[in-house]
PDB file of N, CA and C in Angstrom:
ATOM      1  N   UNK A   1      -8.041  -7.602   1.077  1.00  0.00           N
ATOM      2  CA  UNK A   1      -7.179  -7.547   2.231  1.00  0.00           C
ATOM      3  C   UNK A   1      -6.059  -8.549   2.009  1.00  0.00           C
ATOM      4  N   UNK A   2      -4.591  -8.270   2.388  1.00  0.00           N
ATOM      5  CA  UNK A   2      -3.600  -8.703   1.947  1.00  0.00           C
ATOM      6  C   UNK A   2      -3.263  -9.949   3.663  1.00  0.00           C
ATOM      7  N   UNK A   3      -3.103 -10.830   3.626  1.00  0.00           N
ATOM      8  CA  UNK A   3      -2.542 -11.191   4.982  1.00  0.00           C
ATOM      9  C   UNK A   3      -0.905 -11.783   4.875  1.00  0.00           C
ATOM     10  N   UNK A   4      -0.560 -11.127   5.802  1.00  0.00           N
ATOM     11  CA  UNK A   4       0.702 -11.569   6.056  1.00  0.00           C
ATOM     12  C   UNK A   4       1.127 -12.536   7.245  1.00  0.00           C
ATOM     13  N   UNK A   5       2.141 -13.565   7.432  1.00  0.00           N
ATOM     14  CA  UNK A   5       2.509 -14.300   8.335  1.00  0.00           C
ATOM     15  C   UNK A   5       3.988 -14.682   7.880  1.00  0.00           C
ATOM     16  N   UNK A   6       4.624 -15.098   9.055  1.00  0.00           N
ATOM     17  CA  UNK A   6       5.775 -15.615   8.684  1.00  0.00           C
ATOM     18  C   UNK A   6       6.302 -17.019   8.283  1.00  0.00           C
ATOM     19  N   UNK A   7       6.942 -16.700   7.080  1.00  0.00           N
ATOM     20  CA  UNK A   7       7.870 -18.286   6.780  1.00  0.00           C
ATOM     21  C   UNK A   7       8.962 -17.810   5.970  1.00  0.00           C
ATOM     22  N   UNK A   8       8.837 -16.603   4.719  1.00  0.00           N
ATOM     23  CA  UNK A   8      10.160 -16.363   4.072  1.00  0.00           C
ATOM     24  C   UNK A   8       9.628 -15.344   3.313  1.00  0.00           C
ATOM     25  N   UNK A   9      10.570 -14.400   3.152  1.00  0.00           N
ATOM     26  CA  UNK A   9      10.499 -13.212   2.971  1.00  0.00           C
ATOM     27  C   UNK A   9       9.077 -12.959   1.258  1.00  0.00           C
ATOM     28  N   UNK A  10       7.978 -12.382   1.863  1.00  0.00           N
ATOM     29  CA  UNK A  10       7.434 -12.002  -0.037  1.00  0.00           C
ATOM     30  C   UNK A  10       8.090 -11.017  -1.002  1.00  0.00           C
ATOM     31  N   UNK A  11       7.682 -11.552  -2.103  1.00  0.00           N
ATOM     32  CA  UNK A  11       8.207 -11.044  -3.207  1.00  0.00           C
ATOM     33  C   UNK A  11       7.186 -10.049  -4.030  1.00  0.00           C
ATOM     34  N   UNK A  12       6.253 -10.348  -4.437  1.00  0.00           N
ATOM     35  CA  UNK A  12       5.470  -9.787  -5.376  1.00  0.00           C
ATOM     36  C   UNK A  12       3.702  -9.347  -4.206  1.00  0.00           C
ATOM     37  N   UNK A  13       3.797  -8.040  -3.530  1.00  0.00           N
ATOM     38  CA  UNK A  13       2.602  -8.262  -2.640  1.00  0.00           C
ATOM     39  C   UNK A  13       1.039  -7.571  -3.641  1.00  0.00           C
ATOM     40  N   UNK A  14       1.024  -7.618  -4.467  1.00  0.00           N
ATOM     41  CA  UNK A  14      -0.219  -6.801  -5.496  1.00  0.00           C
ATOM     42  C   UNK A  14      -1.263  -8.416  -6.100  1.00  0.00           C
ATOM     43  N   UNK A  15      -2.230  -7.800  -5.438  1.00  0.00           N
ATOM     44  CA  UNK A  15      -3.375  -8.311  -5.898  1.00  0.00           C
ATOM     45  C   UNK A  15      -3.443  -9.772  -5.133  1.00  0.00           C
ATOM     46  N   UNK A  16      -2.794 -10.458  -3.935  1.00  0.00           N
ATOM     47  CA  UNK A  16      -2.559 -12.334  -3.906  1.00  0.00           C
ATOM     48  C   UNK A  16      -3.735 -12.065  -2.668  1.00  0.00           C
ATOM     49  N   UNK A  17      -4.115 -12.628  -2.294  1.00  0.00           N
ATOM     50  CA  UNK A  17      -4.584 -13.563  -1.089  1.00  0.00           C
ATOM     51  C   UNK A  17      -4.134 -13.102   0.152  1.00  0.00           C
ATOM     52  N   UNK A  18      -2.612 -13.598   0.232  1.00  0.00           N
ATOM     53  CA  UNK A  18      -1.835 -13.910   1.568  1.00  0.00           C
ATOM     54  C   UNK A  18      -0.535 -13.929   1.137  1.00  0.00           C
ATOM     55  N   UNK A  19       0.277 -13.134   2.097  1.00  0.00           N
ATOM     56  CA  UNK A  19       2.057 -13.508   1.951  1.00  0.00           C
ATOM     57  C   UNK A  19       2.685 -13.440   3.608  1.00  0.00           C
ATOM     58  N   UNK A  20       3.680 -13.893   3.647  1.00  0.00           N
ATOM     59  CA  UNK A  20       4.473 -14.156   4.775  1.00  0.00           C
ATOM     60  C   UNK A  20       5.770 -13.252   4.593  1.00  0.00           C
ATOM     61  N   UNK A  21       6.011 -13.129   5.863  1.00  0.00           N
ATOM     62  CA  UNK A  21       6.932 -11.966   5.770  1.00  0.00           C
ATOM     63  C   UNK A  21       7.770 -12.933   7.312  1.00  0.00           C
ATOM     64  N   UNK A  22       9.293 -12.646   7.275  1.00  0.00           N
ATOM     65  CA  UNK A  22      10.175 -13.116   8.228  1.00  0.00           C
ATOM     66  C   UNK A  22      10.728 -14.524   7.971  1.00  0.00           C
ATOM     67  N   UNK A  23      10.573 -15.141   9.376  1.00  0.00           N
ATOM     68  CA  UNK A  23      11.290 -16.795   9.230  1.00  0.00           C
ATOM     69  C   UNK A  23      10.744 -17.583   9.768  1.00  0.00           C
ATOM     70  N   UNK A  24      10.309 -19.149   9.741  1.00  0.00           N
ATOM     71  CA  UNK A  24       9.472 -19.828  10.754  1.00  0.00           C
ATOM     72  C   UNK A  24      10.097 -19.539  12.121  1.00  0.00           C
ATOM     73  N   UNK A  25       9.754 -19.394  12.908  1.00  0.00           N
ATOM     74  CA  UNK A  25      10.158 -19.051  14.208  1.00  0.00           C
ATOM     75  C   UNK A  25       8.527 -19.014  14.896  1.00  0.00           C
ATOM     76  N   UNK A  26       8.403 -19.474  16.073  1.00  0.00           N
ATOM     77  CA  UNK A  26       7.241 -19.916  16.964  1.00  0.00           C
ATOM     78  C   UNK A  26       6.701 -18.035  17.418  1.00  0.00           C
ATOM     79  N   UNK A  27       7.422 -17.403  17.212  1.00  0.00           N
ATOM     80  CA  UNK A  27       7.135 -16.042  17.441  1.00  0.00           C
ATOM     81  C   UNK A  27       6.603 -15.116  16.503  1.00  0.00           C
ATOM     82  N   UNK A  28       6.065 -15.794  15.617  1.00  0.00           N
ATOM     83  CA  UNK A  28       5.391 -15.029  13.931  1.00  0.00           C
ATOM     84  C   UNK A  28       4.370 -14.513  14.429  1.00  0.00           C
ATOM     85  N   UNK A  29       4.014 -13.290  13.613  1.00  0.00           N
ATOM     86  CA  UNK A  29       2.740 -12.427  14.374  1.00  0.00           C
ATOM     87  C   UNK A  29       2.209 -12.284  12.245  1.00  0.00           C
ATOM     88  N   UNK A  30       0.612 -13.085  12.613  1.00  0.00           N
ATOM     89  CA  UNK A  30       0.498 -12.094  11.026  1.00  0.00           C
ATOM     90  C   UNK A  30      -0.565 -11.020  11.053  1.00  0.00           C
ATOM     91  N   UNK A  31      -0.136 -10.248   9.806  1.00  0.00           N
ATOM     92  CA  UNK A  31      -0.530  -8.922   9.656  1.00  0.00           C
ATOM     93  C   UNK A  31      -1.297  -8.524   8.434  1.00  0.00           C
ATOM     94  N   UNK A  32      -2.508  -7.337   7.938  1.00  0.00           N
ATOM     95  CA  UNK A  32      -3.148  -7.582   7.477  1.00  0.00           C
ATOM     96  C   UNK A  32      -3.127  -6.239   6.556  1.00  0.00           C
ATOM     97  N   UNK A  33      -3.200  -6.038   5.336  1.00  0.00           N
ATOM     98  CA  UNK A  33      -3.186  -5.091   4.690  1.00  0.00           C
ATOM     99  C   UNK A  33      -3.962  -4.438   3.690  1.00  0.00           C
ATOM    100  N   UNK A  34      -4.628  -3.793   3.328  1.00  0.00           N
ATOM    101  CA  UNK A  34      -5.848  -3.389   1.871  1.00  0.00           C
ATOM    102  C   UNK A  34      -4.627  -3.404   0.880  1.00  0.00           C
ATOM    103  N   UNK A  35      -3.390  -2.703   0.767  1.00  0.00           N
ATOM    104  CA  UNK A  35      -2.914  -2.638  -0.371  1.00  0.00           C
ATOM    105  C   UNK A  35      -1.103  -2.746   0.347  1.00  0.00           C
ATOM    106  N   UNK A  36      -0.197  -3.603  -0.326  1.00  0.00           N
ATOM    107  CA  UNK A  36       0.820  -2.892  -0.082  1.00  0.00           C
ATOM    108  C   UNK A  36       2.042  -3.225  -1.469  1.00  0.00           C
ATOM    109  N   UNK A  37       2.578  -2.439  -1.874  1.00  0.00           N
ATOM    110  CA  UNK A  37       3.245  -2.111  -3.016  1.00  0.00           C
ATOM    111  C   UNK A  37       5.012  -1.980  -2.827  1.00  0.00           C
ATOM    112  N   UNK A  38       5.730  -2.745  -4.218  1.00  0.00           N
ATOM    113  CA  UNK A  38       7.042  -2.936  -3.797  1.00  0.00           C
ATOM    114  C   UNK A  38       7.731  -1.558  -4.241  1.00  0.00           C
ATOM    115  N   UNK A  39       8.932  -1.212  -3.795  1.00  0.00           N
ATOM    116  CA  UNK A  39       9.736   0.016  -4.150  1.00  0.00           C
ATOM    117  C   UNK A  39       9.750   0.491  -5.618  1.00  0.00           C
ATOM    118  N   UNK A  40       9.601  -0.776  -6.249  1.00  0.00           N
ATOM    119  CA  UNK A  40       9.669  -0.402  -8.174  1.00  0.00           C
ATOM    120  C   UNK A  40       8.153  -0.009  -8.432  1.00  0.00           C
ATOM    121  N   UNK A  41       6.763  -0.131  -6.969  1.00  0.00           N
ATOM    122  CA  UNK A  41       5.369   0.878  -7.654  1.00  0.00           C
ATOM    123  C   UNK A  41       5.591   2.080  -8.563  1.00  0.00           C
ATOM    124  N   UNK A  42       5.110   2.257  -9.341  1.00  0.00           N
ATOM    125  CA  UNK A  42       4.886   3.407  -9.865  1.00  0.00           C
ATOM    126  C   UNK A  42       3.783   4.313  -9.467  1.00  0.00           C
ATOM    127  N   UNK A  43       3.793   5.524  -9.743  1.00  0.00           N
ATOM    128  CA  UNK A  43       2.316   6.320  -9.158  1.00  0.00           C
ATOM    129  C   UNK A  43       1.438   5.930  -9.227  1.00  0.00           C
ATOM    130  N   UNK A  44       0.968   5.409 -10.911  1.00  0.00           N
ATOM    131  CA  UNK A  44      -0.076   4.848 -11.753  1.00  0.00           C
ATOM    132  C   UNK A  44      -0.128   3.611 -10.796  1.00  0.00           C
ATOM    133  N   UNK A  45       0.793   2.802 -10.564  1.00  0.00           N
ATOM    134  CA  UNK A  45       0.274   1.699  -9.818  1.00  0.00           C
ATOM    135  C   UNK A  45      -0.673   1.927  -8.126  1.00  0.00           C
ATOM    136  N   UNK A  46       0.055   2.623  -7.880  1.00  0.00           N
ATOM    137  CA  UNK A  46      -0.904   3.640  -6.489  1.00  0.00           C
ATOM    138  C   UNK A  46      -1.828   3.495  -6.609  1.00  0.00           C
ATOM    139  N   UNK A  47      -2.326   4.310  -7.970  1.00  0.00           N
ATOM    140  CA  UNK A  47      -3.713   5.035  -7.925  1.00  0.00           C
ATOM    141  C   UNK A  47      -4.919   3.975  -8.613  1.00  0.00           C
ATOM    142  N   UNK A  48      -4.086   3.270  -9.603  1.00  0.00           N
ATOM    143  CA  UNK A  48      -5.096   1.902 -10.154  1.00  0.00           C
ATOM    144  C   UNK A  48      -4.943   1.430  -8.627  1.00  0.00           C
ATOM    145  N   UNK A  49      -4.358   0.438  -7.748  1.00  0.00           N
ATOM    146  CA  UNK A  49      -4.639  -0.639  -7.087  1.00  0.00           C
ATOM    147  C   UNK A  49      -4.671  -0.455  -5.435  1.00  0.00           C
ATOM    148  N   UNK A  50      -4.492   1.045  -4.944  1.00  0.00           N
ATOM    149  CA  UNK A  50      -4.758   0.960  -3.560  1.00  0.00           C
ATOM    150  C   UNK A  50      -6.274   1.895  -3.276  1.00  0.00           C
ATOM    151  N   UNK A  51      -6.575   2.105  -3.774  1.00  0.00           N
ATOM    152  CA  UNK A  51      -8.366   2.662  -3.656  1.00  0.00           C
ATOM    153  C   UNK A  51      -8.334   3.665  -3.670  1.00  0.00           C
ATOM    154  N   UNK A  52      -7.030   4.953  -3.675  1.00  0.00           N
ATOM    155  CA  UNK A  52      -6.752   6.108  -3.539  1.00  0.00           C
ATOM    156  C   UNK A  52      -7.673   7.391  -4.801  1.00  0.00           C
ATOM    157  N   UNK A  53      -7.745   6.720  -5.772  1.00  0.00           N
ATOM    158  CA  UNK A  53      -8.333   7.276  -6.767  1.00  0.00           C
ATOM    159  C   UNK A  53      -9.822   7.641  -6.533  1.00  0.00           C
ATOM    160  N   UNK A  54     -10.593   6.207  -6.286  1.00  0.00           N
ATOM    161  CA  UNK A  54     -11.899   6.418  -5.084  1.00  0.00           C
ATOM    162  C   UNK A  54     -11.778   7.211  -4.465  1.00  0.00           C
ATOM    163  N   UNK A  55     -11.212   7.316  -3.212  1.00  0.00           N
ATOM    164  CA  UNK A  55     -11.362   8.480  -2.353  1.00  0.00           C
ATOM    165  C   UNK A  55     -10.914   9.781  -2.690  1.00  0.00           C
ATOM    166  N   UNK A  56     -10.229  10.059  -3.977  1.00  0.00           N
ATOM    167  CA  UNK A  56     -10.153  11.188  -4.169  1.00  0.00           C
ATOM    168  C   UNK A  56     -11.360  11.955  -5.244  1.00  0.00           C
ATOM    169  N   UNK A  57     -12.364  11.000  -5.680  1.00  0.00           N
ATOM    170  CA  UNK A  57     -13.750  11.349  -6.666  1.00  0.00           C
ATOM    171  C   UNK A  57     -14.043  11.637  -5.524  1.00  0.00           C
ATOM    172  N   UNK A  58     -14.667  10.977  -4.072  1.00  0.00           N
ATOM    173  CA  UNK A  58     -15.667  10.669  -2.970  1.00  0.00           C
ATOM    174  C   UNK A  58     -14.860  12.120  -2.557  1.00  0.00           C
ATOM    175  N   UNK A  59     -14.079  12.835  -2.480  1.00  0.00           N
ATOM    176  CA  UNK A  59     -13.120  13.949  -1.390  1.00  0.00           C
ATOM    177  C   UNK A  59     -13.979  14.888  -2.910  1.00  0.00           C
ATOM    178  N   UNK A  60     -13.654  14.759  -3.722  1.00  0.00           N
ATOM    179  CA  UNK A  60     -14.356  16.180  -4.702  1.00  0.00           C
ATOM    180  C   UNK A  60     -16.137  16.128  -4.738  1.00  0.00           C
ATOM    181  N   UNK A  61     -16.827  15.137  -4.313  1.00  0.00           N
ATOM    182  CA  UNK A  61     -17.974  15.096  -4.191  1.00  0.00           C
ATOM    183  C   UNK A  61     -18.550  15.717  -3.064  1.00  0.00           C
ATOM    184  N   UNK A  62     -17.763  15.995  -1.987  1.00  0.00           N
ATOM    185  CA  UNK A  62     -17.712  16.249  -0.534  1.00  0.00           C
ATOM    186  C   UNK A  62     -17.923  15.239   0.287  1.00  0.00           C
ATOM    187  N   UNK A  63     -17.402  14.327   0.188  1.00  0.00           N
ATOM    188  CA  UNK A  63     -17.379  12.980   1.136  1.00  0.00           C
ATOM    189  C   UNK A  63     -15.839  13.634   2.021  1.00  0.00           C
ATOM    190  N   UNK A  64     -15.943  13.119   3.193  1.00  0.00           N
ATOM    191  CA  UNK A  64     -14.838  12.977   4.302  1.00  0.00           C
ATOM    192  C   UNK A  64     -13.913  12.095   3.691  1.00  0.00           C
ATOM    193  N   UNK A  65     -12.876  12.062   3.434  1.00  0.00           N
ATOM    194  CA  UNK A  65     -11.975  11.082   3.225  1.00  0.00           C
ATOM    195  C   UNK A  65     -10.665  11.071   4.066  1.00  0.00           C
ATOM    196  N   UNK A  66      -9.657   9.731   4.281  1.00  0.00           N
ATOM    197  CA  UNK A  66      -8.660   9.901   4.954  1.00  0.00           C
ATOM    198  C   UNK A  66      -7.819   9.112   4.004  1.00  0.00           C
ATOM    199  N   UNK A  67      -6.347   9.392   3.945  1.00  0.00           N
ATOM    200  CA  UNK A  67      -5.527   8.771   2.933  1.00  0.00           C
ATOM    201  C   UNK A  67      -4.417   8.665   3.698  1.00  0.00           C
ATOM    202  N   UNK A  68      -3.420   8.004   4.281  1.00  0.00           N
ATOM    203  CA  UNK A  68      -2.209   7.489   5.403  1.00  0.00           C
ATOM    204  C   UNK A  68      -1.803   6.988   4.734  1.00  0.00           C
ATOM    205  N   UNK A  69      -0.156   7.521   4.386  1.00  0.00           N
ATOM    206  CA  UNK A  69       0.789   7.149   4.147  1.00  0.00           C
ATOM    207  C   UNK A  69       2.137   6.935   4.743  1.00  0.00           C
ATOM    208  N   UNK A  70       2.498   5.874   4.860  1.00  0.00           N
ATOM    209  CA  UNK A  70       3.681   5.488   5.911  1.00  0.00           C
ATOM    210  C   UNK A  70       4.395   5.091   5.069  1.00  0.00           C
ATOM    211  N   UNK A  71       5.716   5.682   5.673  1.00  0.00           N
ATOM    212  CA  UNK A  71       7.113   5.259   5.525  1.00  0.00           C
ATOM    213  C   UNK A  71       8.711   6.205   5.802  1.00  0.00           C
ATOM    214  N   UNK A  72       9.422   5.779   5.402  1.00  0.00           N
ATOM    215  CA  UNK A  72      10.679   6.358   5.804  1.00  0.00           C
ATOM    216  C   UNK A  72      10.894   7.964   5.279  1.00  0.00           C
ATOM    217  N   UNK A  73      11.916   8.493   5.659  1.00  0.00           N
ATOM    218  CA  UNK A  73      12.033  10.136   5.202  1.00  0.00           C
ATOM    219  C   UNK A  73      12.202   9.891   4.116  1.00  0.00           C
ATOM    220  N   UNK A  74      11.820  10.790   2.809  1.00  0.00           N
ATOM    221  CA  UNK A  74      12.011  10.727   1.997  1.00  0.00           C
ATOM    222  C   UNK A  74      11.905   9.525   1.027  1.00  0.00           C
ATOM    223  N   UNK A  75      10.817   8.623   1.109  1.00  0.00           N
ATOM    224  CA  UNK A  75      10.532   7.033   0.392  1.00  0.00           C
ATOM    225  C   UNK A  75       9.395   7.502  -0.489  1.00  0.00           C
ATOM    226  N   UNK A  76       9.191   8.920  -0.296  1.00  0.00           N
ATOM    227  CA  UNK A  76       8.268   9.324  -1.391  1.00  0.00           C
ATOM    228  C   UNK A  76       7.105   9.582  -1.319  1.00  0.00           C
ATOM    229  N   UNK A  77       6.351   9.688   0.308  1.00  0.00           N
ATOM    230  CA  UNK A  77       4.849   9.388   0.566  1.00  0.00           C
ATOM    231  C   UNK A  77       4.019  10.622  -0.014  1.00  0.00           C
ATOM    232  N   UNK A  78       5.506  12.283  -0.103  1.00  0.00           N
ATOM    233  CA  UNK A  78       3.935  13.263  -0.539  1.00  0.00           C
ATOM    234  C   UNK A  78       4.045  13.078  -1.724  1.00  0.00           C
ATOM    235  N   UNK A  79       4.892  12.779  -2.356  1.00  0.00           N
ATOM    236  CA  UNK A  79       5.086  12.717  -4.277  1.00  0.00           C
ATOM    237  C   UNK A  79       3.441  11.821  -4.421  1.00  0.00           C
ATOM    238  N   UNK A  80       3.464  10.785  -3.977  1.00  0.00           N
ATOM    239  CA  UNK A  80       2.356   9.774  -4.100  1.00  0.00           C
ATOM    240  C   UNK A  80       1.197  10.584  -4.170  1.00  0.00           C
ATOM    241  N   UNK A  81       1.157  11.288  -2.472  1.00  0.00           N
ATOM    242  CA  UNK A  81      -0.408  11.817  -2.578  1.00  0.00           C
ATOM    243  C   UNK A  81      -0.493  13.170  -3.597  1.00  0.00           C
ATOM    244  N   UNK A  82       0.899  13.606  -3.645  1.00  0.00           N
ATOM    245  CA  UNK A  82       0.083  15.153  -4.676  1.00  0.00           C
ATOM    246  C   UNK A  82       0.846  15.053  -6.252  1.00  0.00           C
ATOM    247  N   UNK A  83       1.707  13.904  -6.447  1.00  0.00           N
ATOM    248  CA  UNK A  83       1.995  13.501  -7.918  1.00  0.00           C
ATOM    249  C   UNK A  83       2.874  14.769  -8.533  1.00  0.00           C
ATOM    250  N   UNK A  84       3.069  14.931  -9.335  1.00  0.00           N
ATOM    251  CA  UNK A  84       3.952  14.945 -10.779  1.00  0.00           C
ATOM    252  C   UNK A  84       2.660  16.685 -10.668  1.00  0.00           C
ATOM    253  N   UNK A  85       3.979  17.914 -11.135  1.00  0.00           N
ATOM    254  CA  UNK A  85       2.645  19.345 -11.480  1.00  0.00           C
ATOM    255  C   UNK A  85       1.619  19.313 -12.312  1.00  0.00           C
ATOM    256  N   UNK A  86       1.503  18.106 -13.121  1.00  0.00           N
ATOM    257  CA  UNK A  86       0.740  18.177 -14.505  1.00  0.00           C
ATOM    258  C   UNK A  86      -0.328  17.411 -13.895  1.00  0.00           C
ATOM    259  N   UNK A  87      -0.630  16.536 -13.039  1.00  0.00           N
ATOM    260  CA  UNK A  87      -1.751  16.250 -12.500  1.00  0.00           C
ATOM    261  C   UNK A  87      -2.759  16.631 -11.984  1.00  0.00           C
TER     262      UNK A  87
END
């Protein structure tokens, strides 16, 4: 789990502890994440480091699975879940 709080903007969020996001200001809210990945992720990085690969063995085994992807129009969320035709 990733935690976030504010003091100055993170840089690198894969694999740390804890990062801060915003400015000291008495109004910081922190926030908590399993995985979150910068714009230069690659697919491969997806699927090694947010658990997605897991749940897609556990989804062909017949396990229930859920996979949520957020973000802006077009930032790429179905490319992620259904990849490249050769996959």
């Amino acid at each position: 789990m990733t935690s976030f709080r504010c003091t100055k903007p993170a840089k690198n969020l894969k694999n740390d502890d804890s990062h801060t996001i915003g400015n000291t200001t008495k109004y910081c809210k922190e926030y908590s994440f399993d995985a979150v990945f910068e714009p230069t992720a690659t697919q491969e990085d997806i699927l090694q480091y947010s658990g997605i690969k897991r749940l897609i063995k556990y989804a062909v085994k017949g396990y229930t699975t859920s996979i949520i992807c957020y973000g802006q129009t077009g930032s790429g969320k179905t490319y992620t879940l259904t990849g490249p035709p050769e996959l």
